[in-house]
C-alpha atoms as a PDB file:
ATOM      1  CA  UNK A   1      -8.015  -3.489  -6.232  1.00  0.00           C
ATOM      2  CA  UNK A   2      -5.289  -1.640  -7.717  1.00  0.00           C
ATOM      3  CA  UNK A   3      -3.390   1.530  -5.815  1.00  0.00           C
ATOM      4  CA  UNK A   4      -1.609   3.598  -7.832  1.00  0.00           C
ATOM      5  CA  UNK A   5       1.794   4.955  -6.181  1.00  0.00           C
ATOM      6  CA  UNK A   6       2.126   8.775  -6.546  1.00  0.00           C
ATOM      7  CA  UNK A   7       6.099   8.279  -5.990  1.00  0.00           C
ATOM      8  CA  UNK A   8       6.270   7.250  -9.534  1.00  0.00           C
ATOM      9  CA  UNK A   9       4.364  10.929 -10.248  1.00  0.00           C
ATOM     10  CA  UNK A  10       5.679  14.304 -11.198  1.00  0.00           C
ATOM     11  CA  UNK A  11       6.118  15.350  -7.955  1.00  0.00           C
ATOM     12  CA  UNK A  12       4.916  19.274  -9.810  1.00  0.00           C
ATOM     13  CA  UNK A  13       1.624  18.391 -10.267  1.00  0.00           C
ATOM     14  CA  UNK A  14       0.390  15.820  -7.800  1.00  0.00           C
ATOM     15  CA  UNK A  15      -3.212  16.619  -7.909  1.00  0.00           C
ATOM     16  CA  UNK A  16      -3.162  16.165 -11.745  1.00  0.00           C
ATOM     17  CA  UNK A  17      -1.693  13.111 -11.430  1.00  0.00           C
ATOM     18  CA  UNK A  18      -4.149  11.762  -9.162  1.00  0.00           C
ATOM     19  CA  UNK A  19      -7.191  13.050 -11.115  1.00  0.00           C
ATOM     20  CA  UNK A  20      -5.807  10.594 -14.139  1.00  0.00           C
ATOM     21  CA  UNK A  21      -7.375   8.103 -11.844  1.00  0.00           C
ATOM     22  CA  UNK A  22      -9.985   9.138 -10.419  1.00  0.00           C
ATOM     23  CA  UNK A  23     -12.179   8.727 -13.164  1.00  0.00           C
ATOM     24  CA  UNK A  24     -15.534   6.148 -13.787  1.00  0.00           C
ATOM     25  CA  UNK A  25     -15.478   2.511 -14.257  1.00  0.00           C
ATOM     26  CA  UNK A  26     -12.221  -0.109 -13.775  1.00  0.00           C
ATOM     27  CA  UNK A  27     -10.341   3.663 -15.143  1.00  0.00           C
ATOM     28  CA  UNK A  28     -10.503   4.638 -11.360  1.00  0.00           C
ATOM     29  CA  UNK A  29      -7.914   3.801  -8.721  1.00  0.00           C
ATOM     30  CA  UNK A  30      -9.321   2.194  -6.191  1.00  0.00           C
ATOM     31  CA  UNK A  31      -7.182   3.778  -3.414  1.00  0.00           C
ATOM     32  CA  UNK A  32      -4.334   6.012  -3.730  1.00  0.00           C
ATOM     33  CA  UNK A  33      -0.646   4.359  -2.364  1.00  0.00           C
ATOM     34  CA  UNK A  34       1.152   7.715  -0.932  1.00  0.00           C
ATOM     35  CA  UNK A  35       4.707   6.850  -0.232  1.00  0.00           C
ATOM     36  CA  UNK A  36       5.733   8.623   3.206  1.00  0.00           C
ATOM     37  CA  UNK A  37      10.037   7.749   3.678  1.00  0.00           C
ATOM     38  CA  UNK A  38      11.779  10.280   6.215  1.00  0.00           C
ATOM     39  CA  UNK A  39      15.039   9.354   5.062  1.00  0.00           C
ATOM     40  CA  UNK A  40      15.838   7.163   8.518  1.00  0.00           C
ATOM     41  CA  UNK A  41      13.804   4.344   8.295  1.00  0.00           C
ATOM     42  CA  UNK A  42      14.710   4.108   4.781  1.00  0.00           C
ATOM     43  CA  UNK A  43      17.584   6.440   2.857  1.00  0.00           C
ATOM     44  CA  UNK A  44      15.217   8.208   0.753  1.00  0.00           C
ATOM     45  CA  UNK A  45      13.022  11.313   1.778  1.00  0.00           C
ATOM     46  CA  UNK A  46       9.459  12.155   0.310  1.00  0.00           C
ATOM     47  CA  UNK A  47       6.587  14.365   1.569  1.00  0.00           C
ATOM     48  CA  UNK A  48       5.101  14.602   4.805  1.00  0.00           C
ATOM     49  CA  UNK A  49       1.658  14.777   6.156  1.00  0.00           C
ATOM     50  CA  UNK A  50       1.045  18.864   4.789  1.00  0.00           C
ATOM     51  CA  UNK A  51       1.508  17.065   1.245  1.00  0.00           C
ATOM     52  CA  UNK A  52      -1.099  14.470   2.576  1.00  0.00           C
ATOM     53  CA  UNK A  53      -3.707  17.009   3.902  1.00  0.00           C
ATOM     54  CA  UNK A  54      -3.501  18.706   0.428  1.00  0.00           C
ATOM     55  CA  UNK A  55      -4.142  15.429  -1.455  1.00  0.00           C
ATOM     56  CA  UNK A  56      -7.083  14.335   0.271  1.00  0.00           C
ATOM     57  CA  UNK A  57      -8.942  17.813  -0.186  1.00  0.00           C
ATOM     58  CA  UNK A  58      -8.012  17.452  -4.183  1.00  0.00           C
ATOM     59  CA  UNK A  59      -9.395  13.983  -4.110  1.00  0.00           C
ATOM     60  CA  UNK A  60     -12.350  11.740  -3.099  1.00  0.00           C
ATOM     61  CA  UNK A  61     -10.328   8.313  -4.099  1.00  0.00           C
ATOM     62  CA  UNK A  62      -9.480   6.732  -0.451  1.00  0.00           C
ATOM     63  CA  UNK A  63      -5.858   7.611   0.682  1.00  0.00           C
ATOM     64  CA  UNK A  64      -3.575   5.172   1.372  1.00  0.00           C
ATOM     65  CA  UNK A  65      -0.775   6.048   3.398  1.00  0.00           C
ATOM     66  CA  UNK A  66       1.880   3.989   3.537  1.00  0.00           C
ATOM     67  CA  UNK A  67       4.577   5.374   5.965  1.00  0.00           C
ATOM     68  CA  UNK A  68       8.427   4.175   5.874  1.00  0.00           C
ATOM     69  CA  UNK A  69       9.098   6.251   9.298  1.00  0.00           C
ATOM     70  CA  UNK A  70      11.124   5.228  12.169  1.00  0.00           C
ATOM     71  CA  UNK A  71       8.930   5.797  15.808  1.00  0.00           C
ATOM     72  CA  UNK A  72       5.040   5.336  14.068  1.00  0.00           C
ATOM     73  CA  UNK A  73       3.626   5.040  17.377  1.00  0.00           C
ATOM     74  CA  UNK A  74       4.045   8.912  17.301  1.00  0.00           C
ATOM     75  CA  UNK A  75       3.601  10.020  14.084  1.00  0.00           C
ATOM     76  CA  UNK A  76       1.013   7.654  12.381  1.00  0.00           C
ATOM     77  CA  UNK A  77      -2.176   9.085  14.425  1.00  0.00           C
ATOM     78  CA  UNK A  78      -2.124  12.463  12.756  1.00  0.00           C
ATOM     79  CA  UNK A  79      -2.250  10.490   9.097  1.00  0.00           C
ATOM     80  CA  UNK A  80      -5.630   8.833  10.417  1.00  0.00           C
ATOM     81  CA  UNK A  81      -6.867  12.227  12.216  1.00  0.00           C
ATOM     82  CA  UNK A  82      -6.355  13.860   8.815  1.00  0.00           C
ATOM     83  CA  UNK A  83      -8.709  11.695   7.029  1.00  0.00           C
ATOM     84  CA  UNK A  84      -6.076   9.133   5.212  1.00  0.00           C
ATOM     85  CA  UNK A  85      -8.244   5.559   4.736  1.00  0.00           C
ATOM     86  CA  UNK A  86      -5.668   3.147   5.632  1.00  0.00           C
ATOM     87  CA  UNK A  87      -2.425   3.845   7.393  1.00  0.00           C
ATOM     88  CA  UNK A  88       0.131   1.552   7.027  1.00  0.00           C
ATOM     89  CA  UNK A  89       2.927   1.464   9.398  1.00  0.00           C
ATOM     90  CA  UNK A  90       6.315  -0.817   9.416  1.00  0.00           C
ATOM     91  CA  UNK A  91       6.223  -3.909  11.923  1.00  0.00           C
ATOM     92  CA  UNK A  92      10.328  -3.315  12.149  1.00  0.00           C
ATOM     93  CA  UNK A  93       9.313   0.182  13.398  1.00  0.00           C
ATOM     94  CA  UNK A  94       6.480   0.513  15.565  1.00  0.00           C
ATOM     95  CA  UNK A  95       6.967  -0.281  19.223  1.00  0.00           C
ATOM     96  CA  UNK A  96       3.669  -1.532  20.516  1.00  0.00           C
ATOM     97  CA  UNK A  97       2.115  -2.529  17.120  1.00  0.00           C
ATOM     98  CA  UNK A  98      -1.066  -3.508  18.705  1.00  0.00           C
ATOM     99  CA  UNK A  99      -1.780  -0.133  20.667  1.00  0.00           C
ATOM    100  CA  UNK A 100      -1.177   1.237  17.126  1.00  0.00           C
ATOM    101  CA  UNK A 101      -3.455  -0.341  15.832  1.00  0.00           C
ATOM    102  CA  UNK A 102      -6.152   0.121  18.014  1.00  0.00           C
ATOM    103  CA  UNK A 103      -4.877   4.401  18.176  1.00  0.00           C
ATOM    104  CA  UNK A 104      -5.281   4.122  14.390  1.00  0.00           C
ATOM    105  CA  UNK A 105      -8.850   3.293  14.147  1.00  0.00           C
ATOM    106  CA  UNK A 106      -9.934   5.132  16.921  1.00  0.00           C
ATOM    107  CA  UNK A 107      -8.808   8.115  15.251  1.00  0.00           C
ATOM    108  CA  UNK A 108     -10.823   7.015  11.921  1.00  0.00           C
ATOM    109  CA  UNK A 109      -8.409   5.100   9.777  1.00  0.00           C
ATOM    110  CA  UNK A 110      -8.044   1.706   8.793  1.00  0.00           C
ATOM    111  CA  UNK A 111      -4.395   0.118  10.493  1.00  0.00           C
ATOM    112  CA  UNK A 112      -2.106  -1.263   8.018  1.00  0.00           C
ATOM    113  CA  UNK A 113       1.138  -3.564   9.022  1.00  0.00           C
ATOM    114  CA  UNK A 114       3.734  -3.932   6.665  1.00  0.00           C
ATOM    115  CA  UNK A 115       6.494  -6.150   6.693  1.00  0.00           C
ATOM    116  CA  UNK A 116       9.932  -5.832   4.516  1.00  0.00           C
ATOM    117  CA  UNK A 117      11.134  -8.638   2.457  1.00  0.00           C
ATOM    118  CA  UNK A 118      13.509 -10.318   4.860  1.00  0.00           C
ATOM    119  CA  UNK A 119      10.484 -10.000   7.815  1.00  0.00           C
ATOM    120  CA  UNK A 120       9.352 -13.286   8.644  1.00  0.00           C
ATOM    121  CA  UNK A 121       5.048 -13.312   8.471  1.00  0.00           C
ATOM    122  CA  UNK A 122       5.165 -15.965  11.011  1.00  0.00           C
ATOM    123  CA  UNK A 123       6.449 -13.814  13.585  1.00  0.00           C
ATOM    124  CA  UNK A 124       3.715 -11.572  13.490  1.00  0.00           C
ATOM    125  CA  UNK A 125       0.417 -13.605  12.968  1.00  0.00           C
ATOM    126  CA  UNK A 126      -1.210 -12.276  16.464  1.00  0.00           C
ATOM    127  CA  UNK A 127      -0.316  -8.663  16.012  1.00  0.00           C
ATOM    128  CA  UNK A 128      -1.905  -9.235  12.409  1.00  0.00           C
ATOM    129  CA  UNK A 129      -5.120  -9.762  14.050  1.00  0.00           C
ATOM    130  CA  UNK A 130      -5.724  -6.118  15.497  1.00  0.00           C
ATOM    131  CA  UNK A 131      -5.055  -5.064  11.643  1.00  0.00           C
ATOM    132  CA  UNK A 132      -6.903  -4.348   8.824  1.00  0.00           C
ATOM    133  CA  UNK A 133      -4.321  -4.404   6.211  1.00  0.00           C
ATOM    134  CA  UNK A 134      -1.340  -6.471   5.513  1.00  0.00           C
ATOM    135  CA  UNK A 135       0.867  -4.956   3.371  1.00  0.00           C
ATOM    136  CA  UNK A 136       3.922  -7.365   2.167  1.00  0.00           C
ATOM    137  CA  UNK A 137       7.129  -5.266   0.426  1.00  0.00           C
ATOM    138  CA  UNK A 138       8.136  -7.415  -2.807  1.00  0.00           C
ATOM    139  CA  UNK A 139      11.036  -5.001  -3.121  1.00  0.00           C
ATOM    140  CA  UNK A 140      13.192  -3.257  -0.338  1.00  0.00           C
ATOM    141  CA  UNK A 141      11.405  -0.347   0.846  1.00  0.00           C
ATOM    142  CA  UNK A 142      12.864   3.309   0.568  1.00  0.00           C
ATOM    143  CA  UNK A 143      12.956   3.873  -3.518  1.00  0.00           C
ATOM    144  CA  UNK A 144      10.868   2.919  -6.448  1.00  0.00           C
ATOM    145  CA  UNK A 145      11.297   1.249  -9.889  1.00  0.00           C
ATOM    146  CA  UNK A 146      13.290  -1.811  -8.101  1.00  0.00           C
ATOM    147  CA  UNK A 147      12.681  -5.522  -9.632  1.00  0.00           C
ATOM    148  CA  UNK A 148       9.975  -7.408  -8.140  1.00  0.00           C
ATOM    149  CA  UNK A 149      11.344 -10.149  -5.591  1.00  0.00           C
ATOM    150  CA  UNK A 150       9.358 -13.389  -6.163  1.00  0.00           C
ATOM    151  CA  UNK A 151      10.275 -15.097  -3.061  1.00  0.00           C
ATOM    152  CA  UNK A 152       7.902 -12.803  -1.129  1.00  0.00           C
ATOM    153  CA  UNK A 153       4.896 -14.509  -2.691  1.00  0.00           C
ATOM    154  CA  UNK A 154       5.426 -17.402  -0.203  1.00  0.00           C
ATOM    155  CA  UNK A 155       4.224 -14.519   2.539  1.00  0.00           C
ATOM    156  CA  UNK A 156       1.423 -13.676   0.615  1.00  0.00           C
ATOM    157  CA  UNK A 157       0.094 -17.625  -0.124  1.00  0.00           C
ATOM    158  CA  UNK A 158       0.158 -18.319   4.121  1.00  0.00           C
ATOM    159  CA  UNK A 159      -1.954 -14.628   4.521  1.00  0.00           C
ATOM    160  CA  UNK A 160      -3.938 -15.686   2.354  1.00  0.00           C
ATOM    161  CA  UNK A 161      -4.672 -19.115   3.625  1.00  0.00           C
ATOM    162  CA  UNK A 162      -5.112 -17.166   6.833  1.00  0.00           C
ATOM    163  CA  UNK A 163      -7.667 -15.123   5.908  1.00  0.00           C
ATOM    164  CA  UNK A 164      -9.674 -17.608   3.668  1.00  0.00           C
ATOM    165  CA  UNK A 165     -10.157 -19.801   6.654  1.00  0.00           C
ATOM    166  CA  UNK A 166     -11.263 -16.741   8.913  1.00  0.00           C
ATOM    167  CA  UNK A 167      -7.849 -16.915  10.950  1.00  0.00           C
ATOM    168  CA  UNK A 168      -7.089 -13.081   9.840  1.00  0.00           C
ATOM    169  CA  UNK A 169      -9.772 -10.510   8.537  1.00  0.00           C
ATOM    170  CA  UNK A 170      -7.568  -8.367   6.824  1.00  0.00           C
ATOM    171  CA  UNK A 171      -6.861  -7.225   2.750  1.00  0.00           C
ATOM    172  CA  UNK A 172      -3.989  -8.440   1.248  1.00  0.00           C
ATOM    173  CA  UNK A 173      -1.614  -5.716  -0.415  1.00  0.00           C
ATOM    174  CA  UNK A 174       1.849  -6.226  -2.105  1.00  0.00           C
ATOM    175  CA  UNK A 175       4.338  -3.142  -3.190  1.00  0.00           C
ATOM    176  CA  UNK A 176       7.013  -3.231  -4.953  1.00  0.00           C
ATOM    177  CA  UNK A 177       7.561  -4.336  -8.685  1.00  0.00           C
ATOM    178  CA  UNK A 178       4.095  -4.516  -9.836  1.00  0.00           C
ATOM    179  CA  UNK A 179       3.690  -4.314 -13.258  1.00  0.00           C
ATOM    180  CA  UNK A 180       1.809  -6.154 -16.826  1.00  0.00           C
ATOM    181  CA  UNK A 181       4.768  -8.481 -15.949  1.00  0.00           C
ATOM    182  CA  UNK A 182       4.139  -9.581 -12.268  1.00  0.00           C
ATOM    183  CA  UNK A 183       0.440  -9.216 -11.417  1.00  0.00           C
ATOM    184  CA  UNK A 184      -0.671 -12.498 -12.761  1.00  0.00           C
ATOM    185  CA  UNK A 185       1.891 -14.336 -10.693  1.00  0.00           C
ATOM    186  CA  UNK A 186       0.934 -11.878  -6.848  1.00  0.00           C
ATOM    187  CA  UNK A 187      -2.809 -12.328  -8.191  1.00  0.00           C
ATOM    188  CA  UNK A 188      -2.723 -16.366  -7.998  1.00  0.00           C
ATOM    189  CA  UNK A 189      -0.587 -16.239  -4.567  1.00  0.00           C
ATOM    190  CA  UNK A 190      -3.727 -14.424  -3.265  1.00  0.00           C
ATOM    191  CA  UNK A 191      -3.112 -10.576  -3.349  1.00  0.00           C
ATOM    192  CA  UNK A 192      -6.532  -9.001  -3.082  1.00  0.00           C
ATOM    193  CA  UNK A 193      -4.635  -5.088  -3.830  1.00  0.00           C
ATOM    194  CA  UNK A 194      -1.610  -4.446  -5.427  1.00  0.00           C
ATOM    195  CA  UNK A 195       0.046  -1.040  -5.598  1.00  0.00           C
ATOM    196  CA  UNK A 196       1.650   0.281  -8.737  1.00  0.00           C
ATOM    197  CA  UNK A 197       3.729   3.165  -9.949  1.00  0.00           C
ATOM    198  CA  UNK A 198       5.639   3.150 -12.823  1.00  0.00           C
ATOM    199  CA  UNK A 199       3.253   0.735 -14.319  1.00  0.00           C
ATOM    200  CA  UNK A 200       0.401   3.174 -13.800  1.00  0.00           C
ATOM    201  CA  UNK A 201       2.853   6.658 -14.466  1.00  0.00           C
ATOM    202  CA  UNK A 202       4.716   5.951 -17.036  1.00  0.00           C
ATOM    203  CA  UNK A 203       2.218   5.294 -19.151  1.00  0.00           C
ATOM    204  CA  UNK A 204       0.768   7.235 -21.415  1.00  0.00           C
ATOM    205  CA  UNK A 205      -3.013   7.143 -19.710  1.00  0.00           C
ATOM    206  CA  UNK A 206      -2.534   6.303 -16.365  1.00  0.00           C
ATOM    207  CA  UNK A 207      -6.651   5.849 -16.241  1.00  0.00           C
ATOM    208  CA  UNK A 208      -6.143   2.661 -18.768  1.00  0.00           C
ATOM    209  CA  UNK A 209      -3.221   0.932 -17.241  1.00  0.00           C
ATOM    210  CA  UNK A 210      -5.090   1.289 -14.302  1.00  0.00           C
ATOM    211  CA  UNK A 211      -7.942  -0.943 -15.791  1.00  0.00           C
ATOM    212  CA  UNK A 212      -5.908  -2.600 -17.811  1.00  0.00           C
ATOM    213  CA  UNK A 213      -3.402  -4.061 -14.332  1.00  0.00           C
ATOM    214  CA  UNK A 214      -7.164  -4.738 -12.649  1.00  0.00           C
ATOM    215  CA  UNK A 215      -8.094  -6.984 -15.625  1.00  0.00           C
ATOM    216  CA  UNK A 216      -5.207  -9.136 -15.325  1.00  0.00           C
ATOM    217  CA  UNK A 217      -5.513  -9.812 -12.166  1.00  0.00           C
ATOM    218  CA  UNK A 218      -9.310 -10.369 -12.669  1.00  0.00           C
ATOM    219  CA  UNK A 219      -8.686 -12.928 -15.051  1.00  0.00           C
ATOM    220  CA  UNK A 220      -6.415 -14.760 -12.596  1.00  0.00           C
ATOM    221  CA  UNK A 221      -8.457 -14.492  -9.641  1.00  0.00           C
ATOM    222  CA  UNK A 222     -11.585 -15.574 -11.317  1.00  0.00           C
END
């Protein structure tokens, strides 16, 4: 699965953007990464969820919100009432995880836990069972374009292990650094999505790197 990230976009035209990958055939994004950062939990500040209720009525590719927000517990329902498909919250941010979980699907959404670079998975693995998502950072969260961090792959081989032995039901998604370069290497660790942005935007048809990224890791997962 690949997820384009719309923070490597032109921020002007945001529903173009996404339509450059929403077409037919291993062209089409399979969900779209939205980047939400309120400039606490990390330094940087994007868009909000008005931004997010415009995308999803200029799109039927699922929505994949991935929010970088200090106190989740509060915010992250109104992402899933909207209509986003997976909402990804921050395991360094969210108080009671596991009630957020459970708050997220109820209100229609699948739950997504991420965990930052330096976040051990270990510490986590029960919490990870009330989720549908697990979505490792292979970069330090808060800005895009930063070098993929290789170390993080070690994360993504135990998750994976996990879920191939029916420990955790959950897809395996990696951020951060994902590019021609990288995906072979997070595609044999066992990433089932990985989310791209300058990889997919800055090329010059974001349609074909998107199928292009999805055959790579094809090849390598067989």
């Amino acid at each position: 699965m690949i997820a384009p990230s719309i923070l490597s976009a032109d921020f002007a035209r945001l529903g173009d953007e996404i339509r450059a990958v929403a077409g037919e055939g291993e062209t089409r994004a399979d969900w779209v990464h939205v980047d939400v950062m309120d400039a606490h939990f990390v330094p940087n500040l994007t868009l909000g969820l008005p931004v997010v209720k415009s995308l999803l009525k200029a799109t039927d590719v699922p929505i994949d919100c991935h929010l970088m927000i200090e106190n989740p517990d509060k915010w992250a329902i109104g992402y899933a009432e909207a209509g986003a498909y997976n909402v990804t919250v921050h395991v360094e941010a969210a108080h009671d995880p596991v009630a957020l979980a459970k708050n997220l699907r109820a209100a229609g959404a699948k739950a997504g836990l991420s965990i930052k670079p330096n976040t051990p998975l270990e510490d986590h693995l029960e919490t990870l069972k009330h989720y549908d998502t697990l979505l490792v950072m292979s970069v330090e969260p808060g800005f895009g374009g930063q070098s993929f961090i290789t170390d993080v792959l070690e994360k993504v081989r135990t998750a994976r292990r996990l879920v191939d032995t029916g420990h955790l039901k959950l897809v395996v998604e990696i951020d951060g650094g994902i590019n021609a370069d990288t995906i072979e290497q997070a595609a044999e660790a066992g990433v089932d999505c990985f989310v791209a942005g300058s990889a997919v935007y800055g090329a010059e048809d974001p349609g074909k790197a998107v199928a292009a990224l999805r055959e790579q890791a094809a090849r390598v997962r067989g």
